[in-house]
Structure formats: C-alpha cells, structure tokens
PDB file of N, CA and C in Angstrom:
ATOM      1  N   UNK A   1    -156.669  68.772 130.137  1.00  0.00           N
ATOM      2  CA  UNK A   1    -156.353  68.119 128.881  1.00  0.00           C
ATOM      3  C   UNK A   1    -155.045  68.690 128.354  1.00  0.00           C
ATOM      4  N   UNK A   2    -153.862  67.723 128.062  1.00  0.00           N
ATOM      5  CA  UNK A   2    -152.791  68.330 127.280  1.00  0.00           C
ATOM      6  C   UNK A   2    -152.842  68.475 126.205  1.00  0.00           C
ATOM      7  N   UNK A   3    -152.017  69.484 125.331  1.00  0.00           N
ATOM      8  CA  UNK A   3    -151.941  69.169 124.109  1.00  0.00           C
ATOM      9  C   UNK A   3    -151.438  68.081 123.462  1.00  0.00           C
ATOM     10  N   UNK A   4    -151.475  68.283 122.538  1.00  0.00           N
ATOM     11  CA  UNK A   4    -150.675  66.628 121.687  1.00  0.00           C
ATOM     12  C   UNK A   4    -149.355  67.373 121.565  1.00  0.00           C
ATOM     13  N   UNK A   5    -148.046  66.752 121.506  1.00  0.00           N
ATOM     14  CA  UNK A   5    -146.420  67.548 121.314  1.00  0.00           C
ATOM     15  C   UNK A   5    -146.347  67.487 119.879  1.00  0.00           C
ATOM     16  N   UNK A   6    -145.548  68.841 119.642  1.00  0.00           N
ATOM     17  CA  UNK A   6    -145.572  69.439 118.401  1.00  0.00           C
ATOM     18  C   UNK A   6    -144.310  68.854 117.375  1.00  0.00           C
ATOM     19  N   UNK A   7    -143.605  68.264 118.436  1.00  0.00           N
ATOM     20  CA  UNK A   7    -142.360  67.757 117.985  1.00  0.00           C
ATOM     21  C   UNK A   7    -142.477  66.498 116.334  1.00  0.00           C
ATOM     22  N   UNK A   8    -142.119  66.417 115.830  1.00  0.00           N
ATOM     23  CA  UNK A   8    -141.736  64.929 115.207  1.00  0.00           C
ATOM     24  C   UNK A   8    -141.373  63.991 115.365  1.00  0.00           C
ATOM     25  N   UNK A   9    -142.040  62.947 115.220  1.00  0.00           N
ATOM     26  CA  UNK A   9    -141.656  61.548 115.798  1.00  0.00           C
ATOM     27  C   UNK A   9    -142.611  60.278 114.718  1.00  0.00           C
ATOM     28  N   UNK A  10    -141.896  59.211 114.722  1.00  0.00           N
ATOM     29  CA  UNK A  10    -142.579  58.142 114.163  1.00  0.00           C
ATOM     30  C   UNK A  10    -142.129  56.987 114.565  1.00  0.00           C
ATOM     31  N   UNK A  11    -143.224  56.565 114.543  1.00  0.00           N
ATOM     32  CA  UNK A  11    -142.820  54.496 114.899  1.00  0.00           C
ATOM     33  C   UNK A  11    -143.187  53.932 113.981  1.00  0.00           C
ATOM     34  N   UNK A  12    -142.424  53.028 113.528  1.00  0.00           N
ATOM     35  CA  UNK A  12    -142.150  51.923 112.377  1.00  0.00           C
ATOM     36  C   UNK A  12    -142.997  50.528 113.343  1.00  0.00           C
ATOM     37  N   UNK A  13    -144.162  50.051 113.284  1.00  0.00           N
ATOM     38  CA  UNK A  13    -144.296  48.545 113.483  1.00  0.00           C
ATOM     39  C   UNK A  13    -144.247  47.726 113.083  1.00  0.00           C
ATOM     40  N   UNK A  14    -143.657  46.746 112.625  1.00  0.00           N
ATOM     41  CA  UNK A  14    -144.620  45.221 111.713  1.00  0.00           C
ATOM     42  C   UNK A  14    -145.490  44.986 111.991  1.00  0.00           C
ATOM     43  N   UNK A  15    -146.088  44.555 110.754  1.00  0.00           N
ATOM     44  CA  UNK A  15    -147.679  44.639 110.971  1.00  0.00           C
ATOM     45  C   UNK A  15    -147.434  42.784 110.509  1.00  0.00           C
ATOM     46  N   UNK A  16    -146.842  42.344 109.850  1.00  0.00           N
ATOM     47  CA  UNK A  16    -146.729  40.701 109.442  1.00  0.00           C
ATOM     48  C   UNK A  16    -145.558  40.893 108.355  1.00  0.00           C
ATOM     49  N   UNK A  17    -144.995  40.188 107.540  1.00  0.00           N
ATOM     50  CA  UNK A  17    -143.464  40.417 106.828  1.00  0.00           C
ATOM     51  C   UNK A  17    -144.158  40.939 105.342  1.00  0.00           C
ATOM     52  N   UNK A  18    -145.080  41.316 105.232  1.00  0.00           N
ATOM     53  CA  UNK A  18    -145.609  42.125 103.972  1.00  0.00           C
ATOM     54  C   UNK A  18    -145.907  43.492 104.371  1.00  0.00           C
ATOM     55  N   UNK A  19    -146.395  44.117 105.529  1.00  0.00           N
ATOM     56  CA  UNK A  19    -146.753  45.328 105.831  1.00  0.00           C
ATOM     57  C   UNK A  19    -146.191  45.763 107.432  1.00  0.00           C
ATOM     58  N   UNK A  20    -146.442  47.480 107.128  1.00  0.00           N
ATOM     59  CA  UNK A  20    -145.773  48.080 108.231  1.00  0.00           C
ATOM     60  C   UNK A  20    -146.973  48.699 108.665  1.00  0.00           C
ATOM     61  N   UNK A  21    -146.989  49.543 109.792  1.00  0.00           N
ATOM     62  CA  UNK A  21    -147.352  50.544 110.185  1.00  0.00           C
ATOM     63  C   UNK A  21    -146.831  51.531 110.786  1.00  0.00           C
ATOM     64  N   UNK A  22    -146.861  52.673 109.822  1.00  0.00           N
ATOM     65  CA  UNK A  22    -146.215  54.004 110.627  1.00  0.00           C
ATOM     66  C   UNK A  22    -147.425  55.030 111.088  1.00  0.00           C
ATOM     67  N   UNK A  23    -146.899  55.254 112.757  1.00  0.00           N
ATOM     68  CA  UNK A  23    -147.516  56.048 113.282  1.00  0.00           C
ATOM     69  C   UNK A  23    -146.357  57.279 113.499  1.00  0.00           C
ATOM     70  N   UNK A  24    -147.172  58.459 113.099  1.00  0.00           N
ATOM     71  CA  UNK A  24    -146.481  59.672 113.017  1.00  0.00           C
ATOM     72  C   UNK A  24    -146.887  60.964 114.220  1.00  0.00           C
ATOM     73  N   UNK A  25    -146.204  61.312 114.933  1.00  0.00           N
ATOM     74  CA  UNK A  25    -146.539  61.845 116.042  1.00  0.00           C
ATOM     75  C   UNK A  25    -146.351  63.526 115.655  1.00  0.00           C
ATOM     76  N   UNK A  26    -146.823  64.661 115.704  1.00  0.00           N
ATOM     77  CA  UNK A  26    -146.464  66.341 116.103  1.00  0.00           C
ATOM     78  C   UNK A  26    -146.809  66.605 114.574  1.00  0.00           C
ATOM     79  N   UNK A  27    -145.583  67.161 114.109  1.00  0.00           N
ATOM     80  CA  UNK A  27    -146.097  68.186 112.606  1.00  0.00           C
ATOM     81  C   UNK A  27    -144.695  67.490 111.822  1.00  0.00           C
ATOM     82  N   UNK A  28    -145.810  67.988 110.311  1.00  0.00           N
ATOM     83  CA  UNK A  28    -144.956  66.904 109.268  1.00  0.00           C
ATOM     84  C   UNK A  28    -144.889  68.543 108.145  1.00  0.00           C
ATOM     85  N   UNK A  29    -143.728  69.015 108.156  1.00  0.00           N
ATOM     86  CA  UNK A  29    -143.883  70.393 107.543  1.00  0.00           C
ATOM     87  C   UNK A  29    -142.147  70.011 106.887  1.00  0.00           C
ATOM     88  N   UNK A  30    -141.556  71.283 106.440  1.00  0.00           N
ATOM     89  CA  UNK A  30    -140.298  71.525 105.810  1.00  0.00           C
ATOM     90  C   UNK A  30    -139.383  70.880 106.475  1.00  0.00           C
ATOM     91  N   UNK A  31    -139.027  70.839 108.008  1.00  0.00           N
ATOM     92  CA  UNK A  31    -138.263  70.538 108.406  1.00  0.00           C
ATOM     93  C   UNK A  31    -138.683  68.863 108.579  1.00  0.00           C
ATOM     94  N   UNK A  32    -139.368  68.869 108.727  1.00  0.00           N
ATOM     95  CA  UNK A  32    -139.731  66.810 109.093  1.00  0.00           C
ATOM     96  C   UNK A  32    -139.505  66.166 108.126  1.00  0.00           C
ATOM     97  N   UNK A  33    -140.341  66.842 106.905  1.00  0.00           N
ATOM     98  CA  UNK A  33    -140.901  65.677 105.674  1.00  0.00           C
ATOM     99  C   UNK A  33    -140.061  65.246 105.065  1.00  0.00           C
ATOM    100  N   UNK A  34    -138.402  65.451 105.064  1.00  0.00           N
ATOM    101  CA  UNK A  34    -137.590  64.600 104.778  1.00  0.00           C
ATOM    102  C   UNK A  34    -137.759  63.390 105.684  1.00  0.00           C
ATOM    103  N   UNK A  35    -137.480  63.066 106.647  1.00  0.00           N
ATOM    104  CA  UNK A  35    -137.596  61.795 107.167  1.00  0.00           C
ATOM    105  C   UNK A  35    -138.578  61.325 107.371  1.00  0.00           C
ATOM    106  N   UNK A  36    -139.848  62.047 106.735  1.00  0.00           N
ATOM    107  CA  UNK A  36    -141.301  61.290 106.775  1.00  0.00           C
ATOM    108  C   UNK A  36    -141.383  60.602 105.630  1.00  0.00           C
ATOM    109  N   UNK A  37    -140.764  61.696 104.336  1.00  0.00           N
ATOM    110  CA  UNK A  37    -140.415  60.588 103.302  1.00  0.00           C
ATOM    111  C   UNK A  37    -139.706  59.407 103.404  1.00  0.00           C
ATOM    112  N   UNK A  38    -138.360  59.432 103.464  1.00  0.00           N
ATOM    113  CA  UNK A  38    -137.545  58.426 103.503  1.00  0.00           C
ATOM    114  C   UNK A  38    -137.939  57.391 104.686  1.00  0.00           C
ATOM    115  N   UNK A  39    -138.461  57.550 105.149  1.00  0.00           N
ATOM    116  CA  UNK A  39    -139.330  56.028 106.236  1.00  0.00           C
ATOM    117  C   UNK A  39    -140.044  55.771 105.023  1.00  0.00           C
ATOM    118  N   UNK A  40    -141.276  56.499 104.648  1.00  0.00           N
ATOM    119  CA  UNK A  40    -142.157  55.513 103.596  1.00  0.00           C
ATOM    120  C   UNK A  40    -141.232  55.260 102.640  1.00  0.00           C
ATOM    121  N   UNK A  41    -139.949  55.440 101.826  1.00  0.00           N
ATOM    122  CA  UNK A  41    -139.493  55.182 100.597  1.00  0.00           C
ATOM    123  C   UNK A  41    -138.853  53.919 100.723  1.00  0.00           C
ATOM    124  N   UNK A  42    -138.232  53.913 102.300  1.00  0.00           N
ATOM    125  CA  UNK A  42    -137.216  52.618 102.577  1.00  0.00           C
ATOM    126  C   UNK A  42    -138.481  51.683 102.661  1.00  0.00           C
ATOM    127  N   UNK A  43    -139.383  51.703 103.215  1.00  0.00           N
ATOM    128  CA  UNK A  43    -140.635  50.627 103.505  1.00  0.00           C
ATOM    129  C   UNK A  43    -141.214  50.111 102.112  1.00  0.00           C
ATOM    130  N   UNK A  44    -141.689  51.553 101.094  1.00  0.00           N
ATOM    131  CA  UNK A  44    -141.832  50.742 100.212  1.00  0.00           C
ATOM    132  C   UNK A  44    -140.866  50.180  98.778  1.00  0.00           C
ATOM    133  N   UNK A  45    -139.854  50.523  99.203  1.00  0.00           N
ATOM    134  CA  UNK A  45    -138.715  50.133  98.249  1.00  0.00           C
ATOM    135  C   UNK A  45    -138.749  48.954  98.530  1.00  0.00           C
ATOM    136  N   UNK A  46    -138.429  48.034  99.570  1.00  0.00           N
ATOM    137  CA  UNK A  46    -138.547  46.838  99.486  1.00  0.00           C
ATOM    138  C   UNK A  46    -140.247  45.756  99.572  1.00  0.00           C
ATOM    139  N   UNK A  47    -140.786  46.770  99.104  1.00  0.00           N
ATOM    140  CA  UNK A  47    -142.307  45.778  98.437  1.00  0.00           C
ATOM    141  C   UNK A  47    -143.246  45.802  99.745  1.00  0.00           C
ATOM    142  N   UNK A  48    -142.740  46.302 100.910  1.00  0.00           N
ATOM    143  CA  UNK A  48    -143.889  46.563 102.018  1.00  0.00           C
ATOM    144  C   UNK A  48    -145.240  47.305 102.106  1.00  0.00           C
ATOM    145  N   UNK A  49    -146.277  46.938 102.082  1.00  0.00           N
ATOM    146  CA  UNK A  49    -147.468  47.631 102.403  1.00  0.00           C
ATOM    147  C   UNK A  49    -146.880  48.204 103.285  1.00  0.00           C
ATOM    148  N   UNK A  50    -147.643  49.528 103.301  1.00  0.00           N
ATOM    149  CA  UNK A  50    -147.542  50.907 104.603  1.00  0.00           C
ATOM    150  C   UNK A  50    -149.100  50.963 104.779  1.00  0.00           C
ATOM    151  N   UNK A  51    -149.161  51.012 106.275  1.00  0.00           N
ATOM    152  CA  UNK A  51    -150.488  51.692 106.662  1.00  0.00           C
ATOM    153  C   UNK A  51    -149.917  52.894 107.898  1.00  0.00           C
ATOM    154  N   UNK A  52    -150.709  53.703 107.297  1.00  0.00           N
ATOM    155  CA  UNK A  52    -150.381  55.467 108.188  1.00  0.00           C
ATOM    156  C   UNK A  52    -151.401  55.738 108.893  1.00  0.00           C
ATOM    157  N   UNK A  53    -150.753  56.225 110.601  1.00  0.00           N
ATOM    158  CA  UNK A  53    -151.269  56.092 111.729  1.00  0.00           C
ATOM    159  C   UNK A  53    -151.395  57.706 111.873  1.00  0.00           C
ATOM    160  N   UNK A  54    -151.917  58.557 111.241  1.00  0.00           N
ATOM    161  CA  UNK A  54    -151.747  60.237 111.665  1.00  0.00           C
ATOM    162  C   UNK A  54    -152.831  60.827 112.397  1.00  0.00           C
ATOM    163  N   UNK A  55    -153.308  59.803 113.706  1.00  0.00           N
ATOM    164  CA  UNK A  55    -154.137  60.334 114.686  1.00  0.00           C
ATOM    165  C   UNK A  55    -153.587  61.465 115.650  1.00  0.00           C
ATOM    166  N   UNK A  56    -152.214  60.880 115.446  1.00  0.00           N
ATOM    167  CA  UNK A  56    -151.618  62.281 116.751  1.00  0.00           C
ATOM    168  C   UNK A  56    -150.501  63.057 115.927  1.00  0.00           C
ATOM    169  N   UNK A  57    -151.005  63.246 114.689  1.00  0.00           N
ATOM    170  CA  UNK A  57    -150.831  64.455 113.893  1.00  0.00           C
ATOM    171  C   UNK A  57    -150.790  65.768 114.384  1.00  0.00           C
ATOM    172  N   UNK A  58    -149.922  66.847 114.947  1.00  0.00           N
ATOM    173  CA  UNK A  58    -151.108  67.869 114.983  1.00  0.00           C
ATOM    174  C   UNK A  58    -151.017  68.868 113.880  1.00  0.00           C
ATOM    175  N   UNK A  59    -149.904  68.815 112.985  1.00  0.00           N
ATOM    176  CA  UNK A  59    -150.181  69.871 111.740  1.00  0.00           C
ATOM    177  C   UNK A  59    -149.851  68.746 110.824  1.00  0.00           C
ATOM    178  N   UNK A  60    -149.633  69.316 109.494  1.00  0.00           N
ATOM    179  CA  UNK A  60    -149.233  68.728 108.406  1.00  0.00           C
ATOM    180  C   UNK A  60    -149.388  70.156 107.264  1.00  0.00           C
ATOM    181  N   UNK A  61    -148.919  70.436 106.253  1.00  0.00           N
ATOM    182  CA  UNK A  61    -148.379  71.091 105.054  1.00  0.00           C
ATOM    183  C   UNK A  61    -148.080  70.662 104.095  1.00  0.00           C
ATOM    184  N   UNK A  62    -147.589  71.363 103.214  1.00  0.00           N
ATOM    185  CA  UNK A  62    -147.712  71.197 101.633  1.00  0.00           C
ATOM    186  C   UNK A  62    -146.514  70.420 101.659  1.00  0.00           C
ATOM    187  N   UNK A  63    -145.661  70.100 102.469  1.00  0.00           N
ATOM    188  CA  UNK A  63    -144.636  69.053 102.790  1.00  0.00           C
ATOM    189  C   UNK A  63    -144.843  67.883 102.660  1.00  0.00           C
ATOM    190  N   UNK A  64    -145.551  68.033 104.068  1.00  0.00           N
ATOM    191  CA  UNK A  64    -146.778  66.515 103.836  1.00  0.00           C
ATOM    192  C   UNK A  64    -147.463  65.783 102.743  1.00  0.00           C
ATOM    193  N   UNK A  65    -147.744  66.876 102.508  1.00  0.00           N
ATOM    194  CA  UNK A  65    -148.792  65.876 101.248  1.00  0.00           C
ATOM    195  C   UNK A  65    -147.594  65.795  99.845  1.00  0.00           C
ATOM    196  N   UNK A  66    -146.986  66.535  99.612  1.00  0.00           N
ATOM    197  CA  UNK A  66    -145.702  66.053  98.535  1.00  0.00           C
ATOM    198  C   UNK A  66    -145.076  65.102  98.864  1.00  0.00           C
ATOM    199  N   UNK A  67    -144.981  64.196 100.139  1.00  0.00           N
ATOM    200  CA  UNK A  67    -144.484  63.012 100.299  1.00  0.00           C
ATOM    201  C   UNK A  67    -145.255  62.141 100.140  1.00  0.00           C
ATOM    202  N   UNK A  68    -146.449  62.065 100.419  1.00  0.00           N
ATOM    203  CA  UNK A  68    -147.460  61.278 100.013  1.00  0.00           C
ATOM    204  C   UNK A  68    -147.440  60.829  98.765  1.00  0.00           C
ATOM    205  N   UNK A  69    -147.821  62.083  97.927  1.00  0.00           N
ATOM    206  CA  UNK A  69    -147.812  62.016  96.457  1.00  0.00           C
ATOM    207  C   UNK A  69    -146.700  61.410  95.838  1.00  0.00           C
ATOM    208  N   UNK A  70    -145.509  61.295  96.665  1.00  0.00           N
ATOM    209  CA  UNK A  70    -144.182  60.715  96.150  1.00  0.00           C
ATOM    210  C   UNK A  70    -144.583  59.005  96.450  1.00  0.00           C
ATOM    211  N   UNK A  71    -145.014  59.315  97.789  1.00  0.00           N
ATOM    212  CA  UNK A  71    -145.402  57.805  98.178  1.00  0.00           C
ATOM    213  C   UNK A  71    -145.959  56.717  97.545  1.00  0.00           C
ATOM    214  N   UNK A  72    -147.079  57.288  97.368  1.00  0.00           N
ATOM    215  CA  UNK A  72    -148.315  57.049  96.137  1.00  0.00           C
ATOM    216  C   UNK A  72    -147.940  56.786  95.026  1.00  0.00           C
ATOM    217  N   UNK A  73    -146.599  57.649  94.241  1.00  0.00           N
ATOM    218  CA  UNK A  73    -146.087  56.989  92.609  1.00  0.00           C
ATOM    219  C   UNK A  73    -145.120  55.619  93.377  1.00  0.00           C
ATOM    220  N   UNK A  74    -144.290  56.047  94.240  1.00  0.00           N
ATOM    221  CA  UNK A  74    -143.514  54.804  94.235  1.00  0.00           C
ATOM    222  C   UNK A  74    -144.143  53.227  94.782  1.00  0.00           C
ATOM    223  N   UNK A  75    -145.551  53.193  95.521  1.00  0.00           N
ATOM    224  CA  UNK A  75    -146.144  52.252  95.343  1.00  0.00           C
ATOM    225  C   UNK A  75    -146.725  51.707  93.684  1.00  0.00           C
ATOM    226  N   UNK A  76    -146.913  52.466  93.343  1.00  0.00           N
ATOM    227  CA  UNK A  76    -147.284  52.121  91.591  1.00  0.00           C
ATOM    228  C   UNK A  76    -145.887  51.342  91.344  1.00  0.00           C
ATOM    229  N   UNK A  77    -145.081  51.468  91.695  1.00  0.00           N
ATOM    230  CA  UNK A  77    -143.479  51.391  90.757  1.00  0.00           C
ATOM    231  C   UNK A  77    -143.282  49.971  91.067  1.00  0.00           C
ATOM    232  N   UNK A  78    -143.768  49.876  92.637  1.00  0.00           N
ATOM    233  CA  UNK A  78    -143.344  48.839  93.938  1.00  0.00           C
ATOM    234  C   UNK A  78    -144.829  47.898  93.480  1.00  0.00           C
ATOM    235  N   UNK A  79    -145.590  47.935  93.262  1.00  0.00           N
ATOM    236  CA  UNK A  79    -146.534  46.985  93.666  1.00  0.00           C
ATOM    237  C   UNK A  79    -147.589  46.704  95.571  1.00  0.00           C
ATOM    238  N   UNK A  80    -146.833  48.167  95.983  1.00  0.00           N
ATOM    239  CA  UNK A  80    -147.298  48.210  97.291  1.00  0.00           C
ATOM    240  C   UNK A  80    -148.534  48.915  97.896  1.00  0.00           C
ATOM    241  N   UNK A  81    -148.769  48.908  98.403  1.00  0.00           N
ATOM    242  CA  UNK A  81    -149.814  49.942  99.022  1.00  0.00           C
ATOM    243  C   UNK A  81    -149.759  50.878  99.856  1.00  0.00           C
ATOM    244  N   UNK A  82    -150.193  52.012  99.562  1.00  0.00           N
ATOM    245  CA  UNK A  82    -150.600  52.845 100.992  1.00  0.00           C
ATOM    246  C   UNK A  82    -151.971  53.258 101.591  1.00  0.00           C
ATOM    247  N   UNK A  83    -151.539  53.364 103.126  1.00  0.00           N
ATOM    248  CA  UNK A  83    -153.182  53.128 103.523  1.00  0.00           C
ATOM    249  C   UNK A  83    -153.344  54.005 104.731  1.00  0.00           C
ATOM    250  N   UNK A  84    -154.139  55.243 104.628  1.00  0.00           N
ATOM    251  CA  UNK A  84    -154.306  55.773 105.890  1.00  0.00           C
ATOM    252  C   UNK A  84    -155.234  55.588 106.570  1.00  0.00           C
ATOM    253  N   UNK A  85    -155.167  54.915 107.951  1.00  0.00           N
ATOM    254  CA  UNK A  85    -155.855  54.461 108.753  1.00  0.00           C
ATOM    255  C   UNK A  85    -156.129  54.899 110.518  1.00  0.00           C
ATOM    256  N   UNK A  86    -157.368  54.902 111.229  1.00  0.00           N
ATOM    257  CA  UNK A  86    -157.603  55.747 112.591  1.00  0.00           C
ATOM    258  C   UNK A  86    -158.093  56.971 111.767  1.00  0.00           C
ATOM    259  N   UNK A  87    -158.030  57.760 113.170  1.00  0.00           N
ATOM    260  CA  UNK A  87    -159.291  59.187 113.060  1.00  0.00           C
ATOM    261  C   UNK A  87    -158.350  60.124 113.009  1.00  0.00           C
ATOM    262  N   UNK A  88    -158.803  60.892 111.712  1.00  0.00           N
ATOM    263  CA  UNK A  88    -157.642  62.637 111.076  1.00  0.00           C
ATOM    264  C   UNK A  88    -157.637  63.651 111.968  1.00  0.00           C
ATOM    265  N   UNK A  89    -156.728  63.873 112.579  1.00  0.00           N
ATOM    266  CA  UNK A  89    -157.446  65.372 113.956  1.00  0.00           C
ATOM    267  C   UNK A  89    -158.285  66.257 112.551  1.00  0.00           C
ATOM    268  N   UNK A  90    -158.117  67.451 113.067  1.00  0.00           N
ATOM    269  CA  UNK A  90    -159.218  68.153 112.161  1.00  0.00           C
ATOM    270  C   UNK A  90    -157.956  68.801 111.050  1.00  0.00           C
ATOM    271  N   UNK A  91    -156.995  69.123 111.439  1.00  0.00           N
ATOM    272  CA  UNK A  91    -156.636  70.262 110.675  1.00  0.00           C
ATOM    273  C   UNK A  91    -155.689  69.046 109.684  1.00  0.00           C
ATOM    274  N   UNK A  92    -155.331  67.759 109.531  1.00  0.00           N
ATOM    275  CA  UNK A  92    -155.024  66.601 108.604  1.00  0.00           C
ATOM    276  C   UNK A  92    -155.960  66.557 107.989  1.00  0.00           C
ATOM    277  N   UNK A  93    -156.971  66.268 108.469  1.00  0.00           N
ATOM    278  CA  UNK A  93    -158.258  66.349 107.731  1.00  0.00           C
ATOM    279  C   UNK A  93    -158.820  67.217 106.526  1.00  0.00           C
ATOM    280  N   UNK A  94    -158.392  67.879 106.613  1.00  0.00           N
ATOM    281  CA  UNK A  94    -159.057  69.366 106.048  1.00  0.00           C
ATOM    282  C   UNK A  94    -158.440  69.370 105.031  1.00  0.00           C
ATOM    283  N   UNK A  95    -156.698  69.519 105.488  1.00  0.00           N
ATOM    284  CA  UNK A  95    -155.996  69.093 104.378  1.00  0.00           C
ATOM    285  C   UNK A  95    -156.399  68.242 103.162  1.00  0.00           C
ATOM    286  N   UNK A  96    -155.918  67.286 103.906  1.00  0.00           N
ATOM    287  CA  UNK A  96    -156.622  65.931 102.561  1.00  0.00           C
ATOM    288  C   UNK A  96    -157.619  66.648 101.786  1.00  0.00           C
ATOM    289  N   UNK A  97    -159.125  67.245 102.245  1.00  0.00           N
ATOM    290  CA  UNK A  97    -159.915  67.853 101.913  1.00  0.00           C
ATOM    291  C   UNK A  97    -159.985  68.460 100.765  1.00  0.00           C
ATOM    292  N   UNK A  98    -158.849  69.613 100.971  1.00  0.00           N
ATOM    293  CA  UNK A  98    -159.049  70.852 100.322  1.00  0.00           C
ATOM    294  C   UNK A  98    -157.743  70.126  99.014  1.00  0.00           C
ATOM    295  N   UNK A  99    -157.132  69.559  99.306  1.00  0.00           N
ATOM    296  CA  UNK A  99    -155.703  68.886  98.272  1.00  0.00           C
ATOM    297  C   UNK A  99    -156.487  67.861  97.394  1.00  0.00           C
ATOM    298  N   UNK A 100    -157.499  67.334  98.070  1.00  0.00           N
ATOM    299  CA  UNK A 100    -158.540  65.833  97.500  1.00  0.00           C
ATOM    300  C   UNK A 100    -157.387  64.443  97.069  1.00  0.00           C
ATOM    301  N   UNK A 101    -156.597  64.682  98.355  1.00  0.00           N
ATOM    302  CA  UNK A 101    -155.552  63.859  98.389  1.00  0.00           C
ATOM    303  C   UNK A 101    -156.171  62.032  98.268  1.00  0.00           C
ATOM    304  N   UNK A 102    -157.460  62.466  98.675  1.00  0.00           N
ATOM    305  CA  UNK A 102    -157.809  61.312  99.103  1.00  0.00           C
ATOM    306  C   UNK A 102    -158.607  60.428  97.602  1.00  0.00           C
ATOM    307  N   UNK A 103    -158.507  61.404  96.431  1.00  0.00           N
ATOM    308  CA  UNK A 103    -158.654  60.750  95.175  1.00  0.00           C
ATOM    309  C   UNK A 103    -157.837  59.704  95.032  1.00  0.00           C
ATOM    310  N   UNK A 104    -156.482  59.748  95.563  1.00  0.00           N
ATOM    311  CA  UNK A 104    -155.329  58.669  94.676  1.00  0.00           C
ATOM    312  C   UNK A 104    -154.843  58.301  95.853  1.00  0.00           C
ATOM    313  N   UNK A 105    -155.263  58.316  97.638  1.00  0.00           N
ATOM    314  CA  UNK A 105    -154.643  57.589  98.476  1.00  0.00           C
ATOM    315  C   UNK A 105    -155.892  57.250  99.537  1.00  0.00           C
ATOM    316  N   UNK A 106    -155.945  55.461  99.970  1.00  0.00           N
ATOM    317  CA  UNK A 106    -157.151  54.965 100.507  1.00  0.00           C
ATOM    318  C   UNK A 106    -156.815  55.453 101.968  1.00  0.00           C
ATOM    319  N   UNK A 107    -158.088  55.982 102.399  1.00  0.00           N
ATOM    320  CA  UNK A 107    -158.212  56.714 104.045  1.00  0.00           C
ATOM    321  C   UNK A 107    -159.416  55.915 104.298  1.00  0.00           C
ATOM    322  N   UNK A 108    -158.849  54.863 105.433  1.00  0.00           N
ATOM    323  CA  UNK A 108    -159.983  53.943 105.947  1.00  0.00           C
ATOM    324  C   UNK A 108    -160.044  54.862 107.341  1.00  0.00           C
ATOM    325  N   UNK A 109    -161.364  55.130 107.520  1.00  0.00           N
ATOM    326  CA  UNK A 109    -161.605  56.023 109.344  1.00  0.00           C
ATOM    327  C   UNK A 109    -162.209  54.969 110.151  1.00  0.00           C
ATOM    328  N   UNK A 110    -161.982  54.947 111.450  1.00  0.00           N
ATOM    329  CA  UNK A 110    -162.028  53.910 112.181  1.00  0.00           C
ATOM    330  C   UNK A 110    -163.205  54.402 112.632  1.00  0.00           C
TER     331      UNK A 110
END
C-alpha cells in the first residue's frame, strides 16, 4: 500500500455552469492555503457553488480551516454554497471535529 503524496495539488471540475468541484490532493497548511484560498475565492466570487473533494487530504491545519471560514463568509456575501463531500481521511476529520467546523459548513459523507 502507498502512501497518499504529501505534496499540494487541486483540480478544479465543472460540475454544470452553477457549480464546481474542487478536489484537493496532500496537505493544506501555511505554505498551500494561499492557493487553496484563492481557488475557492475566484469560484465563489463569480456566484459558483463549490463542492470539496478532501478524500486524498493527508494533513490539513489551522490554515485550512481559516480558509474555509473565509470561504464560508464570502458565500454569505455571494449567495453561493459550500459543500464538503466523499470520506474525511482521519486526521481532516478530527479536525473539523475538534474546530466544530462543521457547525457553519455542510459535510455530506458518502
């Protein structure tokens, strides 16, 4: 069994001309979460639903979830949504958990 790569990476899909899906690949920490933000800000600046793919997550930090939380007001602003969707490895998971991120952002588990 390999590990999952630690690196950063994301794919932008269309999901239909109202919503996206970003799948986010390795760790979303200090050095990433600038461009983890600015993917969700450009998506929902122009009125796009986001649905977030962080199955092959393998860390995330207090980075992470401050983009979220950024995410989360600028859908209020936008009229958009965010939506995390698929299965949290454990240590995303936990996160959300212990932050109770998941009060003010919908996590549908597959």
């Amino acid at each position: 069994m390999t590990d999952a790569p630690s690196h950063f990476a994301l794919s932008v899909i269309a999901l239909d001309e109202h919503a996206v899906r970003i799948e986010v690949t390795g760790e979303i920490d200090l050095v990433s979460a600038p461009e983890f933000s600015q993917a969700l800000s450009r998506r929902i600046a122009t009125g796009k639903n986001v649905v977030l793919d962080f199955s092959r997550t393998v860390f995330m930090d207090s980075s992470g979830i401050r983009a979220l939380v950024n995410a989360i007001h600028q859908c209020e602003d936008h009229g958009s949504t965010l939506v995390v969707t698929g299965e949290l490895p454990h240590q995303v998971r936990r996160l959300f958990e212990i932050t109770r991120i998941e009060a003010a952002l919908a996590v549908v588990r597959s």
